[in-house]
Protein backbone atom coordinates (compact mmCIF):
# COMPACT_ATOMS: atom_id res chain seq x y z
CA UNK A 1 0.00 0.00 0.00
CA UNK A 2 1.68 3.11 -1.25
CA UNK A 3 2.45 5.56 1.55
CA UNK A 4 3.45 9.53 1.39
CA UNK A 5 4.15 11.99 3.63
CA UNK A 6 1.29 15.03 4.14
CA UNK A 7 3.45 17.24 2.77
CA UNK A 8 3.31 15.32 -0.76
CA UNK A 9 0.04 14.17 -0.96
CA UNK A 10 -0.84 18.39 -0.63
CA UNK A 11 1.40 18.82 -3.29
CA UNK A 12 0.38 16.41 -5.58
CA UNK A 13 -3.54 17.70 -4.64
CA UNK A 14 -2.70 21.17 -5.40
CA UNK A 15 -0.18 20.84 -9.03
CA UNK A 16 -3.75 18.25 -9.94
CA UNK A 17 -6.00 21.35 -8.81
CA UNK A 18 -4.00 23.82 -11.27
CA UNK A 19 -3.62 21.73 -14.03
CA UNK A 20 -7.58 21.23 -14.03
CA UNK A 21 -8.34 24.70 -13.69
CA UNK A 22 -9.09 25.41 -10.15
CA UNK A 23 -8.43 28.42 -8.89
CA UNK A 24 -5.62 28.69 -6.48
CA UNK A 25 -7.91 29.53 -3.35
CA UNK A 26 -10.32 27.02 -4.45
CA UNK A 27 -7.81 24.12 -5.06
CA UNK A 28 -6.19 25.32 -1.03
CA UNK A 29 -9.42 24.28 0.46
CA UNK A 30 -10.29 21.32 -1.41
CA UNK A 31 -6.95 19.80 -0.56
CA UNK A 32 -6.45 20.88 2.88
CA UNK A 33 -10.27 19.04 3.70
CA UNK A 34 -9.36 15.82 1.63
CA UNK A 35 -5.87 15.57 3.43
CA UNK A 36 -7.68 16.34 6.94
CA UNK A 37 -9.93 13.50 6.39
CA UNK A 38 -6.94 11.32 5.30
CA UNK A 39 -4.74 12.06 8.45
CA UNK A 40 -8.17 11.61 10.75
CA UNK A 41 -8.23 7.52 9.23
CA UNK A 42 -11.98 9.08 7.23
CA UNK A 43 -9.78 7.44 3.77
CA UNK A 44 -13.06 6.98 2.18
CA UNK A 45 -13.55 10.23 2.34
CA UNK A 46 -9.74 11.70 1.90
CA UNK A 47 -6.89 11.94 -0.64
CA UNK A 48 -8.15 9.08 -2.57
CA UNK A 49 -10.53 10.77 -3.88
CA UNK A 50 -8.86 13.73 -5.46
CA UNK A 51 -9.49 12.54 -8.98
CA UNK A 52 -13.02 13.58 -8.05
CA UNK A 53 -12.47 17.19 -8.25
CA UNK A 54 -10.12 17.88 -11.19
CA UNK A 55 -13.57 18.21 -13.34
CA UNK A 56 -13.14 21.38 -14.93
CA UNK A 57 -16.11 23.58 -13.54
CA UNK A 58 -17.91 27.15 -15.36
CA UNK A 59 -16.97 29.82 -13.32
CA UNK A 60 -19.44 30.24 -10.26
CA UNK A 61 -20.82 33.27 -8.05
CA UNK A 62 -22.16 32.06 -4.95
CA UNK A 63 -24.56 34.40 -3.01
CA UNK A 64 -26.46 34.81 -0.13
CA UNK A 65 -30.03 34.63 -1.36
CA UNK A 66 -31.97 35.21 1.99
CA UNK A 67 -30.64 36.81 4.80
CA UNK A 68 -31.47 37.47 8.84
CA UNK A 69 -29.09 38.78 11.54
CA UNK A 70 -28.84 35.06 12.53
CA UNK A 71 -29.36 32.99 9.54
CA UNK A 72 -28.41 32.60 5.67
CA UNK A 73 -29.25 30.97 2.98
CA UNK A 74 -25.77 30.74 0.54
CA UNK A 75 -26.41 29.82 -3.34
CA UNK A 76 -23.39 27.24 -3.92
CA UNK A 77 -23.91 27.77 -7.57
CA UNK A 78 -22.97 24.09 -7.90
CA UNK A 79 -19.37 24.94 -7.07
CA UNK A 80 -17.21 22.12 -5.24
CA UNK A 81 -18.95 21.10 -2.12
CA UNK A 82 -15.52 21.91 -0.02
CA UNK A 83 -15.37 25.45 -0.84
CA UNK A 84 -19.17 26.20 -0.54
CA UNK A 85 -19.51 24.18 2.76
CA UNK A 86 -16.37 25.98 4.12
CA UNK A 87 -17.80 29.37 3.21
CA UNK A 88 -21.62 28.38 4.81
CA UNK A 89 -19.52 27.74 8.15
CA UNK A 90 -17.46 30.92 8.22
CA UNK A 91 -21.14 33.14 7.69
CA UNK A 92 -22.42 31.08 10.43
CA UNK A 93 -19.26 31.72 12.65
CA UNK A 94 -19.28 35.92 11.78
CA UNK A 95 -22.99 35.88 12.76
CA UNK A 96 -22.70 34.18 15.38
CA UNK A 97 -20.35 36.39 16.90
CA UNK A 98 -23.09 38.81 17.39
CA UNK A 99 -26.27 37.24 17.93
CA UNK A 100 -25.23 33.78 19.79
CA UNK A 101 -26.03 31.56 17.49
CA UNK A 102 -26.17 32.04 14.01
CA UNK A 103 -27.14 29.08 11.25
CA UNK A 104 -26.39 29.06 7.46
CA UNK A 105 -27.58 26.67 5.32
CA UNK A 106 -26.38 25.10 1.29
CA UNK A 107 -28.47 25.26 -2.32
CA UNK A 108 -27.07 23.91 -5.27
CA UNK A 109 -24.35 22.85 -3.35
CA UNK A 110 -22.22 19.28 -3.78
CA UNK A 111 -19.97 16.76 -2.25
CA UNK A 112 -18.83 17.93 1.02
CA UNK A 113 -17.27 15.34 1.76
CA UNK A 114 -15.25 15.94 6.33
CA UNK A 115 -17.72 17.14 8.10
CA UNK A 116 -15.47 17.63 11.07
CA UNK A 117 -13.79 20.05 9.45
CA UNK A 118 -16.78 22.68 9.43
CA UNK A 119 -17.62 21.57 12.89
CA UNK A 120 -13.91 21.93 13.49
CA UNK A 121 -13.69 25.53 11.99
CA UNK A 122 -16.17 26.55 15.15
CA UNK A 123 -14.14 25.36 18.12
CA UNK A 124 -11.18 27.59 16.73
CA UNK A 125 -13.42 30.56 16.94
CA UNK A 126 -14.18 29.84 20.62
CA UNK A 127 -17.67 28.10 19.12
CA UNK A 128 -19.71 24.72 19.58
CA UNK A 129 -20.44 24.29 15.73
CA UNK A 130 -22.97 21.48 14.33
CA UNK A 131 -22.67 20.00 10.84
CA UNK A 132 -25.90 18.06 9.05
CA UNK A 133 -26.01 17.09 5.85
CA UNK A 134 -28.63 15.04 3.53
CA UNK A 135 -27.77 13.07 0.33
CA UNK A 136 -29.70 11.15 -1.95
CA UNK A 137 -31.69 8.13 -1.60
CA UNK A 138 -29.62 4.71 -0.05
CA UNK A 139 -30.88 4.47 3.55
CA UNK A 140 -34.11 2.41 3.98
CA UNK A 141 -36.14 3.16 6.48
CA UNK A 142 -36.95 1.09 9.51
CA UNK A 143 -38.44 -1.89 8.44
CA UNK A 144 -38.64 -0.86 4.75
CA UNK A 145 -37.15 -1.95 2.03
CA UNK A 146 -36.58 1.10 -0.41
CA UNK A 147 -33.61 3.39 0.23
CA UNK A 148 -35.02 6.60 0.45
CA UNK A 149 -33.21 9.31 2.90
CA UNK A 150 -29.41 9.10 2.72
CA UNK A 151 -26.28 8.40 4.57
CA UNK A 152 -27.55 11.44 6.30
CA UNK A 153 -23.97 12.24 8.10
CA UNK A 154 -23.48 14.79 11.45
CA UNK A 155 -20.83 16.22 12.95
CA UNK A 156 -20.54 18.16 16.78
CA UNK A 157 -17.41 19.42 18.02
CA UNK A 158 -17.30 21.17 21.41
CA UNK A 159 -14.15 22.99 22.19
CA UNK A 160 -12.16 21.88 25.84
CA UNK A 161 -9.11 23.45 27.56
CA UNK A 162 -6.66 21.23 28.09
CA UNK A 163 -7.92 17.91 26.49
CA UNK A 164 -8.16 17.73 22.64
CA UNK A 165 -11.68 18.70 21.26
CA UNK A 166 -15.01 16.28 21.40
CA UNK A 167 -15.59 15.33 17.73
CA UNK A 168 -18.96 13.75 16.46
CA UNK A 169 -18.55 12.84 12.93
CA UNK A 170 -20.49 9.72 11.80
CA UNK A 171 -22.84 8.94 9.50
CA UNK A 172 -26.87 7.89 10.29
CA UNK A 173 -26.72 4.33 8.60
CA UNK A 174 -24.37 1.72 9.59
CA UNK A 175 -21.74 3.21 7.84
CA UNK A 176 -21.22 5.86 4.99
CA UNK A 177 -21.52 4.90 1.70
CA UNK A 178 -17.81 5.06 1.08
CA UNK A 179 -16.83 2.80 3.88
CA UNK A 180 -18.53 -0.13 2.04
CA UNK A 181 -16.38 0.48 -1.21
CA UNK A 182 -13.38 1.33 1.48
CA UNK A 183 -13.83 -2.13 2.69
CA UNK A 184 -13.92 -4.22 -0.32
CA UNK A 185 -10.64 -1.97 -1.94
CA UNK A 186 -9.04 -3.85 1.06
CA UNK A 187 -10.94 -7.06 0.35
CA UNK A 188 -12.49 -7.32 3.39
CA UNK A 189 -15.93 -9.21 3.80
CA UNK A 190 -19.50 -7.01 4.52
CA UNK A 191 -20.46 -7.58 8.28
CA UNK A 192 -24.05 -8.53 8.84
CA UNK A 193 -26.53 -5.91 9.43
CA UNK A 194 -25.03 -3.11 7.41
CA UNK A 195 -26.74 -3.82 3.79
CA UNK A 196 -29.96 -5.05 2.46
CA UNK A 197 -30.85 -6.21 -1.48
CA UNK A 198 -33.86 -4.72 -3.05
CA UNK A 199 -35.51 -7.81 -1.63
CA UNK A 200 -34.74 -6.62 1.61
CA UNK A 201 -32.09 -9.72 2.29
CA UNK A 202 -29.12 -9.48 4.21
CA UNK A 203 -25.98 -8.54 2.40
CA UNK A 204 -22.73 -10.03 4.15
CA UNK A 205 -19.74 -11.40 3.69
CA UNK A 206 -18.53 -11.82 0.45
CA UNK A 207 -21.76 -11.75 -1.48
CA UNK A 208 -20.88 -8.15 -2.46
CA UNK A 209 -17.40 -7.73 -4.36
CA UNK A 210 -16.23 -4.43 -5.73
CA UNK A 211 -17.36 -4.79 -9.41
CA UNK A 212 -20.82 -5.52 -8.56
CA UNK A 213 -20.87 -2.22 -6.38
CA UNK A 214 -22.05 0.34 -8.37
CA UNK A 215 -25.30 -2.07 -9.70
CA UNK A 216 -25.89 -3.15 -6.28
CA UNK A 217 -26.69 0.60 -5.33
CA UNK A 218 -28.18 1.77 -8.89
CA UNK A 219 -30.82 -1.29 -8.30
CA UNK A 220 -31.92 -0.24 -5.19
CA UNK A 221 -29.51 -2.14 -2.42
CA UNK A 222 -29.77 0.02 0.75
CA UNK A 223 -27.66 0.79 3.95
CA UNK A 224 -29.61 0.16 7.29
CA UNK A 225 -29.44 2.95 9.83
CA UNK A 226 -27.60 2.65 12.73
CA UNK A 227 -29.51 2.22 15.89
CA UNK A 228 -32.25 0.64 14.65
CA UNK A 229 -35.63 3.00 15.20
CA UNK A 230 -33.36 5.63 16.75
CA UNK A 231 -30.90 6.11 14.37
CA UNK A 232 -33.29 5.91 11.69
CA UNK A 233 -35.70 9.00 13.38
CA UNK A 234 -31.94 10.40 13.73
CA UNK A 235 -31.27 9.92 9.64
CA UNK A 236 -34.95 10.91 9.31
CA UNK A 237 -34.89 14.54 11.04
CA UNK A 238 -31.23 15.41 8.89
CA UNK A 239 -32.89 14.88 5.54
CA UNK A 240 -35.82 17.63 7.00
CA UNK A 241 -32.84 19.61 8.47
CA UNK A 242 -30.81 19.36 5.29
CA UNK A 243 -33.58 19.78 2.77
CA UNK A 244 -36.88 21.28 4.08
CA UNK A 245 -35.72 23.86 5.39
CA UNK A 246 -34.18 25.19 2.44
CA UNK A 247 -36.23 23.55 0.09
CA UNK A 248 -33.68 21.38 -2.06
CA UNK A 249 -35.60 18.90 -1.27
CA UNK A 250 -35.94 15.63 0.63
CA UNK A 251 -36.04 11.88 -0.06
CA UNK A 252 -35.86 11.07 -3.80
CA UNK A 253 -37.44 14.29 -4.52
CA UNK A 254 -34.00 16.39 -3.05
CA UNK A 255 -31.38 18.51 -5.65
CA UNK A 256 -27.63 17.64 -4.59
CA UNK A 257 -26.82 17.94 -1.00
CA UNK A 258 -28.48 19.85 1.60
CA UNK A 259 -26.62 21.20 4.42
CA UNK A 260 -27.42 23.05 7.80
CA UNK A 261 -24.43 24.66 9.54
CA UNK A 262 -24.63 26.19 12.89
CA UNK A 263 -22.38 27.98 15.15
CA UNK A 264 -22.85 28.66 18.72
CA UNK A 265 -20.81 30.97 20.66
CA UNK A 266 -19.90 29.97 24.18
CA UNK A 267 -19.20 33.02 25.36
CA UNK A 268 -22.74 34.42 24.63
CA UNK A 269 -23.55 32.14 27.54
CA UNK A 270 -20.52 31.71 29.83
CA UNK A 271 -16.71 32.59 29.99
CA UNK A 272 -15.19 30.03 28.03
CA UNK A 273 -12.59 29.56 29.98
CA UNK A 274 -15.19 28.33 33.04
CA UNK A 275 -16.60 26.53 29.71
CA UNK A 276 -13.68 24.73 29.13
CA UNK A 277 -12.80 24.05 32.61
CA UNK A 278 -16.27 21.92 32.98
CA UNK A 279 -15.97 20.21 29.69
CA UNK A 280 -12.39 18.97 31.17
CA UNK A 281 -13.73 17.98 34.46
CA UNK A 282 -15.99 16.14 32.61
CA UNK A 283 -13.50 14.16 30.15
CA UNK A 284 -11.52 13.66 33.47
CA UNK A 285 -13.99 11.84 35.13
CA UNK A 286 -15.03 9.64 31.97
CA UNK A 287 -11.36 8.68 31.55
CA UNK A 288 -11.00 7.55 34.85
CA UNK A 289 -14.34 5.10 34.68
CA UNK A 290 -12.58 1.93 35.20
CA UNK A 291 -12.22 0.11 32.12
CA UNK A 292 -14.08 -2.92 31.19
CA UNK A 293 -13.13 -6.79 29.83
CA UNK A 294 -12.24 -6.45 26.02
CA UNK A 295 -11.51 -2.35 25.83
CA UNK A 296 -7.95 -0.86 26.80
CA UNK A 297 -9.01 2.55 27.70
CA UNK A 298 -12.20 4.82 27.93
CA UNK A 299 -12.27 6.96 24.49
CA UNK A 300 -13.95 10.44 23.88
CA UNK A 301 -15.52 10.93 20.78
CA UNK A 302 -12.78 12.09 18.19
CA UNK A 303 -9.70 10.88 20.63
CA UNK A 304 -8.76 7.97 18.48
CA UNK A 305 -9.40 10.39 15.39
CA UNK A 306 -7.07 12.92 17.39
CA UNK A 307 -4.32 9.61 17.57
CA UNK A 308 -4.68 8.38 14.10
CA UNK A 309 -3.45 12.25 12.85
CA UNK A 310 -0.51 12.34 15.09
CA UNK A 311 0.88 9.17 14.28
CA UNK A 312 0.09 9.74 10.13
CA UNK A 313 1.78 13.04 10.26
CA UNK A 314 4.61 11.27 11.20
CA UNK A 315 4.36 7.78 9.08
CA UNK A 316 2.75 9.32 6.28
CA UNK A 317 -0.94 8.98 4.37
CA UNK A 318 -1.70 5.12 2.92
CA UNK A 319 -3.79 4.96 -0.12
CA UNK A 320 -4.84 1.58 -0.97
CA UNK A 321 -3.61 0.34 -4.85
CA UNK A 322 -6.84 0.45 -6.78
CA UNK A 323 -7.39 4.25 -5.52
CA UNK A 324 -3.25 4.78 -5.93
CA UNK A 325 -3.86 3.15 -9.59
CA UNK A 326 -6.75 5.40 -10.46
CA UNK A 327 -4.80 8.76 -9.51
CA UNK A 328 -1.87 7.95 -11.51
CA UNK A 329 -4.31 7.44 -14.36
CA UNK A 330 -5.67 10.51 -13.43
CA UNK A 331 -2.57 12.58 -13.15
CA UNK A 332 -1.54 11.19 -17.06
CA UNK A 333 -4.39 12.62 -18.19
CA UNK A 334 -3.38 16.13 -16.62
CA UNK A 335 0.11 16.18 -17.76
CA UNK A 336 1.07 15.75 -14.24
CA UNK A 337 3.96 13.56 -13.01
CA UNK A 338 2.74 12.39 -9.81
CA UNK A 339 5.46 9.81 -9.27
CA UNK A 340 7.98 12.61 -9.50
CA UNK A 341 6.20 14.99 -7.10
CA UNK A 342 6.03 12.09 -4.82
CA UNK A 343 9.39 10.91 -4.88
């Protein structure tokens, strides 16, 4: 499995950006959120999928199309998901800097792919920020059969003092769409309960294999959500959050992705230092639970996320050799050398 230092793999993201026409600023955010998610262990949602944004795009104007003091709506004009989503955060951080807590959400907006990142972008302003995002139609419901909400993914980070951050980032079915082709790059079997047929069998095991993928979603296979009822009323209230309320859309019916960001600002409520000082007390008394058979240590949400980025920074980025296979194709079709840049 090829491995590269950060360093490279944002240097071999950015010369692919500028051979494809992205603008400079556009191409910086695009690979600084693919490379976060790779360094965080998200690799179905990080470097490997550069070759997905080297589509040459028309030139775009998004705009705020309805405004309050404490809530936007932002026009994406189908730009890349990265740079709209990262734009719909910062409105929602500058607003809520006056009124406490400000929202903003996405239209004609795409891929966004970390959602920790936006979430991320609040707790350096001092902020609790909350990511929710609807997709199209590949999460039955409850007891259905038919996918029709989507991975439906979230992400909460709450800012501490001395301990690192507490991250939510997951996705509403068992597991985002891209961990399933994630697992069978590495040829890995499907464990039960993640995927139904259009029959509404299991799927597990090595019934699925990586060429059959893209016909087992195109004829109507379907991720379960997590939780059973819960995590499907969970899944359920994102697609309203993510597509109601801005009217993309929801279920089959919904245009692209819809996206809610919100920002709230701690010190519209208390000193964030007293804040911080209670979250810590808190992670300080879930750390010391005493641990039980089978688990090494008690884990906050994000801490092993926190881990994996430490130790990749130092031992480089993986990409697995169909994905590493694909981006050298990619690259040849650029003009770009990416064996040289990585060398």
């Amino acid at each position: 499995m090829p491995t590269y230092p950060e360093a490279k793999w944002r240097e071999l993201g950015l010369k692919m950006m500028k051979e494809s026409g992205v603008s400079k600023e556009e191409a910086e955010t695009i690979v600084d959120i693919l490379v976060a998610g790779s360094l965080w262990g998200i690799d179905s949602h990080g470097v490997r999928n550069l070759p997905a944004f080297i589509q040459k795009k028309a030139r775009v104007s998004m705009k705020i199309v309805k405004e309050t003091p404490g809530v936007a709506i932002l026009d994406a004009d189908n730009t890349y998901g990265p740079v709209s989503a990262k734009r719909a955060m910062e409105i929602a951080i500058d607003k809520a800097k006056t009124q406490g807590i400000a929202s903003c959400s996405i239209i004609n907006g795409g891929w966004i792919t970390n959602l920790f990142y936006y979430s991320m972008m609040a707790v350096k302003n001092n902020m609790i920020g909350f990511v929710f995002a609807r997709e199209g139609p590949v999460c039955a419901p409850w007891g259905g059969i038919k996918p029709v909400t989507g991975t439906n993914p979230m992400s909460i980070a709450v800012p501490a003092g001395k301990a690192h951050p507490i991250v939510l980032d997951f996705a509403t079915t068992m597991v985002a769409q891209g961990h399933v082709k994630t697992l069978l790059l590495d040829g890995k079997p499907i464990p039960e309960g993640w995927l139904i047929d259009r029959q509404g069998n299991q799927v597990k095991g090595y019934d699925l294999t990586l060429d059959k993928l893209n016909a087992f979603w195109r004829e109507g296979g379907a991720l379960l959500p997590f939780g059973t009822y819960k995590g499907y009323g969970i899944n359920l209230v994102i697609d309203i959050l993510g597509g109601a309320l801005n009217l993309t859309g929801t279920g089959s019916r919904a245009k692209g992705q819809g996206v809610l960001m919100t920002a709230i600002d701690i010190a519209s409520f208390v000193h964030v230092n007293d804040f911080k000082d209670e979250v810590d007390t808190l992670i300080a008394e879930i750390k010391s639970s005493p641990v039980r058979p089978g688990f090494t240590e008690v884990l906050l949400p994000g801490e092993r996320e926190h881990m994996m980025a430490e130790r990749r920074k130092k031992e480089g980025i993986p990409v697995d050799d169909i994905s590493w296979k694909n981006l050298l194709e990619a690259c040849k079709k650029l003009g770009v050398d990416a064996q040289k840049i990585m060398a």
